[in-house]
C-alpha atoms as a PDB file:
ATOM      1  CA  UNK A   1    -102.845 -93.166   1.380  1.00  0.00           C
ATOM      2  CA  UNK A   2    -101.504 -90.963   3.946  1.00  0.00           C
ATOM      3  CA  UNK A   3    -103.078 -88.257   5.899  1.00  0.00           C
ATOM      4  CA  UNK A   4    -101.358 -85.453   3.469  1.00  0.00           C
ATOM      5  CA  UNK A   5    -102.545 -87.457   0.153  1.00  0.00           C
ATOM      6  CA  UNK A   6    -106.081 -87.240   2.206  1.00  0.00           C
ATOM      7  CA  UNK A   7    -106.457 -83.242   3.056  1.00  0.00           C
ATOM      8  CA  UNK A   8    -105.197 -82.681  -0.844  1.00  0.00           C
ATOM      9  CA  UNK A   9    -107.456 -85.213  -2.450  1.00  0.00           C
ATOM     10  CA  UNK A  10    -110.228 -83.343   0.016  1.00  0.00           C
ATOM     11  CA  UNK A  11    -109.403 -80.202  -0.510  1.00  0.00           C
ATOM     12  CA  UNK A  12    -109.614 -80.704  -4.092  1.00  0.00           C
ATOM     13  CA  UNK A  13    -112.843 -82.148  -4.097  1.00  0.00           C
ATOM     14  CA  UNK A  14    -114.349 -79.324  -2.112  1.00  0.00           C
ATOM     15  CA  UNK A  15    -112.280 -76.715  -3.308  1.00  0.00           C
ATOM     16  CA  UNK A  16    -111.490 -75.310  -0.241  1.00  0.00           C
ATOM     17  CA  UNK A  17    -109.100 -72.419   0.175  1.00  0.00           C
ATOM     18  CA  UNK A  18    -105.539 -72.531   2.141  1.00  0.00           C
ATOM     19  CA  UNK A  19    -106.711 -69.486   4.038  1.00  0.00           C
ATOM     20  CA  UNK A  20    -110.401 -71.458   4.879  1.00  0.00           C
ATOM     21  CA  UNK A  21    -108.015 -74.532   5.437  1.00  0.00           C
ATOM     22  CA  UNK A  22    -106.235 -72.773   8.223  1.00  0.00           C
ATOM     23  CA  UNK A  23    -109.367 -71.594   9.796  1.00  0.00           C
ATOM     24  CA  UNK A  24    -110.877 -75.222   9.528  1.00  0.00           C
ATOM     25  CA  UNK A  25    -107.805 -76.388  11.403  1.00  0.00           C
ATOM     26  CA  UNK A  26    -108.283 -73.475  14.354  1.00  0.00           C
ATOM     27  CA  UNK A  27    -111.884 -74.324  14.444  1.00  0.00           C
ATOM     28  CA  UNK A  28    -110.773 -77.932  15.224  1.00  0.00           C
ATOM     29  CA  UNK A  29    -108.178 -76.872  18.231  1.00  0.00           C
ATOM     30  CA  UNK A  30    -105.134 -76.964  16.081  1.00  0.00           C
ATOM     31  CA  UNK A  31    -103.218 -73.524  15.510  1.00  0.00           C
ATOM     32  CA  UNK A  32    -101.854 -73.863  11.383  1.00  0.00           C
ATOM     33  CA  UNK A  33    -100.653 -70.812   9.370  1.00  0.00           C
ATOM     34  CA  UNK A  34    -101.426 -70.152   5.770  1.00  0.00           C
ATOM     35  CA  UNK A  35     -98.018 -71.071   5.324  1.00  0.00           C
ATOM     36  CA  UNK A  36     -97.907 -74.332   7.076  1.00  0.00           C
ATOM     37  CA  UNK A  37    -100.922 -75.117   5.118  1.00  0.00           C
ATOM     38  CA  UNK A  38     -99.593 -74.635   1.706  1.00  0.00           C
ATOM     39  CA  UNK A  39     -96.120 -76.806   3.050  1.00  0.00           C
ATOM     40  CA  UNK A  40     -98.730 -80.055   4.508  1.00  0.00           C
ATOM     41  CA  UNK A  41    -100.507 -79.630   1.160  1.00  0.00           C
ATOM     42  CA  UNK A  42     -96.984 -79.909  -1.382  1.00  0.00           C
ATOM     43  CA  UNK A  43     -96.809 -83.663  -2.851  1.00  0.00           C
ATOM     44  CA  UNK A  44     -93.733 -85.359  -1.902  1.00  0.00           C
ATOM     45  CA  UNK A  45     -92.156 -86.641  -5.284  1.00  0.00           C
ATOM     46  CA  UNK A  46     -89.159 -87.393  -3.644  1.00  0.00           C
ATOM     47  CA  UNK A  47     -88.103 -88.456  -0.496  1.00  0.00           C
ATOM     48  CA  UNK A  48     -84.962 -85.755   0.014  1.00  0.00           C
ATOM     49  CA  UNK A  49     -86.701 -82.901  -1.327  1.00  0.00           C
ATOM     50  CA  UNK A  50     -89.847 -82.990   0.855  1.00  0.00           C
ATOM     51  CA  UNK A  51     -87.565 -81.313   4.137  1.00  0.00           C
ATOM     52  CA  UNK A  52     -90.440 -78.628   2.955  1.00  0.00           C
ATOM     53  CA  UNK A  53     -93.355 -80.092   3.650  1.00  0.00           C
ATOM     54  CA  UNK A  54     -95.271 -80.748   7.337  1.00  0.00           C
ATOM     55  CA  UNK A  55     -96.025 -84.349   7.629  1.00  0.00           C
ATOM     56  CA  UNK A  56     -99.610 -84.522   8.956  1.00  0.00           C
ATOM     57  CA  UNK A  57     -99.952 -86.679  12.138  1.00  0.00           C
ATOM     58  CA  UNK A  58    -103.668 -88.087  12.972  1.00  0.00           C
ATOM     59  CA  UNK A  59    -104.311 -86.126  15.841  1.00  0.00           C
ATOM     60  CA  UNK A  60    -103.984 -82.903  13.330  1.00  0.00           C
ATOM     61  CA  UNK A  61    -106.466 -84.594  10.412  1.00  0.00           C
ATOM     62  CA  UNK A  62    -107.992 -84.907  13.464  1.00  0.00           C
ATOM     63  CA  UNK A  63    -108.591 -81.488  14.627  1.00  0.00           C
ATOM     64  CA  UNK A  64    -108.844 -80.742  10.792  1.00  0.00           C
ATOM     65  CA  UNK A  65    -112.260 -83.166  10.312  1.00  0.00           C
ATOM     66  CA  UNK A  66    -113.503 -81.711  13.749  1.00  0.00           C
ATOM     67  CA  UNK A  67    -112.880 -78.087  12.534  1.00  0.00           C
ATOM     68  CA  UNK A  68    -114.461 -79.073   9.324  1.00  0.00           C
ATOM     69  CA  UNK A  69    -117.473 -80.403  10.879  1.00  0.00           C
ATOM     70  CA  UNK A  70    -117.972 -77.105  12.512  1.00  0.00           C
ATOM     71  CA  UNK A  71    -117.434 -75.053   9.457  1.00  0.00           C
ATOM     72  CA  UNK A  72    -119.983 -76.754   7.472  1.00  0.00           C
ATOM     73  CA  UNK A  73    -122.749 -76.695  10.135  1.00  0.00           C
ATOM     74  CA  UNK A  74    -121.449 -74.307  13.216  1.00  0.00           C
ATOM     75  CA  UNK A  75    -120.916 -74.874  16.826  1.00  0.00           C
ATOM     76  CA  UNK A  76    -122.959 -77.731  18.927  1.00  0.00           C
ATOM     77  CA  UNK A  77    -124.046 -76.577  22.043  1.00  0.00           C
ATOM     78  CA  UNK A  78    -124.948 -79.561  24.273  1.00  0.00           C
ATOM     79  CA  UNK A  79    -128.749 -79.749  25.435  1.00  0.00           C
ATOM     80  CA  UNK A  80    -129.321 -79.459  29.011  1.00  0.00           C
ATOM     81  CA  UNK A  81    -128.822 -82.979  30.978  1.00  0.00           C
ATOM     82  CA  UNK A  82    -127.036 -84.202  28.017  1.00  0.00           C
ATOM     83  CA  UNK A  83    -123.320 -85.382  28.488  1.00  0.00           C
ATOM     84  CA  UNK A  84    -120.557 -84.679  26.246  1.00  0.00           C
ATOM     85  CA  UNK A  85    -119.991 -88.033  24.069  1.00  0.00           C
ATOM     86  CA  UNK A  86    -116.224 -88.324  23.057  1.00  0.00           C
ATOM     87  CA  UNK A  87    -116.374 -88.142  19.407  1.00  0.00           C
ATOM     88  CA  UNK A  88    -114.178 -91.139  17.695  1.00  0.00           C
ATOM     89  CA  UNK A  89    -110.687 -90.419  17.138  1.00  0.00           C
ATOM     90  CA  UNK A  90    -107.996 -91.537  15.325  1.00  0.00           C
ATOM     91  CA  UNK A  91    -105.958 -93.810  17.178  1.00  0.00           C
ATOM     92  CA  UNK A  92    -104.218 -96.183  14.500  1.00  0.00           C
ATOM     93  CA  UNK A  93    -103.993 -95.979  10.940  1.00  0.00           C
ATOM     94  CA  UNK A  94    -105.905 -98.882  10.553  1.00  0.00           C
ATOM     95  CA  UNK A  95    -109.295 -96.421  11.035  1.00  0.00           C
ATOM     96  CA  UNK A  96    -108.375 -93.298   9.337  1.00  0.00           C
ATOM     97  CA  UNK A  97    -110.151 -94.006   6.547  1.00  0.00           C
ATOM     98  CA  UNK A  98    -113.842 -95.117   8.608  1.00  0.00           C
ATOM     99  CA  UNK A  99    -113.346 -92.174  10.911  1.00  0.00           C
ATOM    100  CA  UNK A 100    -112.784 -89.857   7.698  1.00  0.00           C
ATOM    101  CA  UNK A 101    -116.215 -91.164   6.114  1.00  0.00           C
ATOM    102  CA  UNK A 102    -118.252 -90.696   8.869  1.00  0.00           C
ATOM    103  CA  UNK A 103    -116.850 -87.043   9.170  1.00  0.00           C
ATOM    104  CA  UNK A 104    -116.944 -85.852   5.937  1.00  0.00           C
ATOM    105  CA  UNK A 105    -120.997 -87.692   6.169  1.00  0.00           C
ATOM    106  CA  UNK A 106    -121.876 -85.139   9.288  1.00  0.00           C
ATOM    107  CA  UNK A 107    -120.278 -82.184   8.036  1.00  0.00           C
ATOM    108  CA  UNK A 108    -121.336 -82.677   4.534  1.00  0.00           C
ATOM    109  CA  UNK A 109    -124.679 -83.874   5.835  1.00  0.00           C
ATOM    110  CA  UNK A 110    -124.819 -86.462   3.575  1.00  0.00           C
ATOM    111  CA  UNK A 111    -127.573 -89.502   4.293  1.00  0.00           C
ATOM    112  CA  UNK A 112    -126.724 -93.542   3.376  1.00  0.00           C
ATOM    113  CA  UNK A 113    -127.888 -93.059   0.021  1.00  0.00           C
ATOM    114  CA  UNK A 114    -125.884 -90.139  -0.658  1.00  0.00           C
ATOM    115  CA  UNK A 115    -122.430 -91.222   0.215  1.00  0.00           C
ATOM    116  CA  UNK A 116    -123.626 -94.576  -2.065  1.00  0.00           C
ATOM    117  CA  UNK A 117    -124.306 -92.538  -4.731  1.00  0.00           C
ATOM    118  CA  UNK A 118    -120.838 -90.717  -4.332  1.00  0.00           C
ATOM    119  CA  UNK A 119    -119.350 -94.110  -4.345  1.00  0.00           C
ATOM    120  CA  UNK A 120    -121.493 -94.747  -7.613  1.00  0.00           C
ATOM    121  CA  UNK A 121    -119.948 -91.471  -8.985  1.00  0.00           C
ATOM    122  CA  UNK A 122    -116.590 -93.273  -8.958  1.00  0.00           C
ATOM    123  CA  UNK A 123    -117.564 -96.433 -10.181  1.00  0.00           C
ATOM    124  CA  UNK A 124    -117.985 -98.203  -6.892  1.00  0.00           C
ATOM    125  CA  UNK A 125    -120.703-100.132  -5.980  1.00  0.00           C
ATOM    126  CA  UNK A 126    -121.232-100.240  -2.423  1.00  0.00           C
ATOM    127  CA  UNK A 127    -124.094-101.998  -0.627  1.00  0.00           C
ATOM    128  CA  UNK A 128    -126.233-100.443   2.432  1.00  0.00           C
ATOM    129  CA  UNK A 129    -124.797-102.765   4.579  1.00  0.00           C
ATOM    130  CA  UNK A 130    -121.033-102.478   3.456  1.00  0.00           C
ATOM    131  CA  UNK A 131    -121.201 -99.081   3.918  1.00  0.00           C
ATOM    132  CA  UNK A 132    -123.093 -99.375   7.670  1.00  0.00           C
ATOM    133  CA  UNK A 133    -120.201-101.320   8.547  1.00  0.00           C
ATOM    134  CA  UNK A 134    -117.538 -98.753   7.763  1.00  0.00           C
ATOM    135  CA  UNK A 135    -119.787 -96.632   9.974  1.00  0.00           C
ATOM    136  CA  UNK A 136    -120.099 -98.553  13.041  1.00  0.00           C
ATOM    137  CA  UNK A 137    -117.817 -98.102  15.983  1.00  0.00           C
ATOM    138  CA  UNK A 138    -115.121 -99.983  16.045  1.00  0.00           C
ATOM    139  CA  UNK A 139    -114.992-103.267  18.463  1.00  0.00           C
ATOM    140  CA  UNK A 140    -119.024-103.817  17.093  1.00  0.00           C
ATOM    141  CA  UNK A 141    -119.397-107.162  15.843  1.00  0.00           C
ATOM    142  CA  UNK A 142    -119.917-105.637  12.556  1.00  0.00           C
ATOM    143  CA  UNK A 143    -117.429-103.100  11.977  1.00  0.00           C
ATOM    144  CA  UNK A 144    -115.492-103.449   8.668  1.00  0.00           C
ATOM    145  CA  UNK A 145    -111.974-101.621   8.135  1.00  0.00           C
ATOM    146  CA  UNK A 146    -112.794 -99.050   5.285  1.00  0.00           C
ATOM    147  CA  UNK A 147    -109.463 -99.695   3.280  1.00  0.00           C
ATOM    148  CA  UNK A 148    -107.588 -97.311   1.076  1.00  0.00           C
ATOM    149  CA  UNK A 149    -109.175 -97.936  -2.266  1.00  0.00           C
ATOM    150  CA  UNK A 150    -112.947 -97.236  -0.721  1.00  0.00           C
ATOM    151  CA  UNK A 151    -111.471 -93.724   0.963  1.00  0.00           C
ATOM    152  CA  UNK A 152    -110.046 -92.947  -2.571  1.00  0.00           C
ATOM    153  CA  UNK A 153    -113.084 -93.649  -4.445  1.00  0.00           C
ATOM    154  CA  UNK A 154    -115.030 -92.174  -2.255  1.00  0.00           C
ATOM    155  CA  UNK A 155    -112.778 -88.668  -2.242  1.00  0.00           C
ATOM    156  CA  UNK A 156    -112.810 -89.395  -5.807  1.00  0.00           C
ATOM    157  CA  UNK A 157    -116.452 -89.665  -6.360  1.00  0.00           C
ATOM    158  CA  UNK A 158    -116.911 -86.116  -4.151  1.00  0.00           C
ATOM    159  CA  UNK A 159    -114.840 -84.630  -6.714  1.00  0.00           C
ATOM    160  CA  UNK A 160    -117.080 -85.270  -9.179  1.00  0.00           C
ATOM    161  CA  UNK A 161    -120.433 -84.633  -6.912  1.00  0.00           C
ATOM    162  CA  UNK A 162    -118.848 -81.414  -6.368  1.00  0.00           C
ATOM    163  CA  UNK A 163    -116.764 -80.152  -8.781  1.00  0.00           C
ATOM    164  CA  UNK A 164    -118.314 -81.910 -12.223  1.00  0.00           C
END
């Protein structure tokens, strides 16, 4: 999957709006048009034709998760005394699909059990502890590699959570 296939699959589960899109994008620190939204969102059938449409780089699905955090539960102000902990980025494609998952759980607000039962939706059983491991930072002695067919499921099972 790449990270276009991701924002349409996710947009389609949550049935979120190009215009809301492009806000969620300026939220997260990147400036997208309604227009540049509806070109990163065309599918590319064929490799000549899709000139059209933006490729989406990870730094963007970045700022697009980030933004998306913040439009599901606003602005975090920092407590006094308390330092600003880098969020996890994507760096590779090898953890697109764990950094997704833990996004989509804060801004969705979604405990363990839910996001097990969203993978039950789709017809995926998933232990506690699988699913832990996706979570974990990466380098712990326990992180796991979410791979593609968990991230689709998963996308697949919030379609039906929230649109069935």
């Amino acid at each position: 999957m790449d990270n276009n296939d991701i924002l349409i699959r996710l947009r389609y589960a949550l049935e979120i709006k190009n215009s809301e899109m492009a806000e969620i994008f300026k939220l997260g620190g990147a400036e997208v048009s309604v227009p540049e939204v509806v070109r990163i969102l065309k599918k590319s059938d064929d490799e000549e034709e899709n000139d059209s449409q933006i490729k989406l780089t990870n730094s963007m699905l970045n700022s697009f998760l980030n933004g998306f955090i913040i439009y599901k539960r606003g602005k975090q102000e920092p407590k006094p005394g308390q330092t600003n902990t880098p969020e996890p980025t994507i760096e590779n494609y090898s953890n697109i699909n764990n950094i997704l998952l833990k996004k989509i759980k804060i801004a969705l607000s979604l405990t363990t059990e839910d996001m097990i039962d969203v993978f039950k939706k789709a017809g995926l059983n998933v232990s506690k502890g699988e699913l832990g491991a996706f979570l974990r930072k990466e380098g712990h002695k326990n992180y796991k590699v979410c791979l593609d067919n968990f991230a689709r499921n998963f996308l697949k099972g919030l379609t039906i959570k929230y649109r069935g």
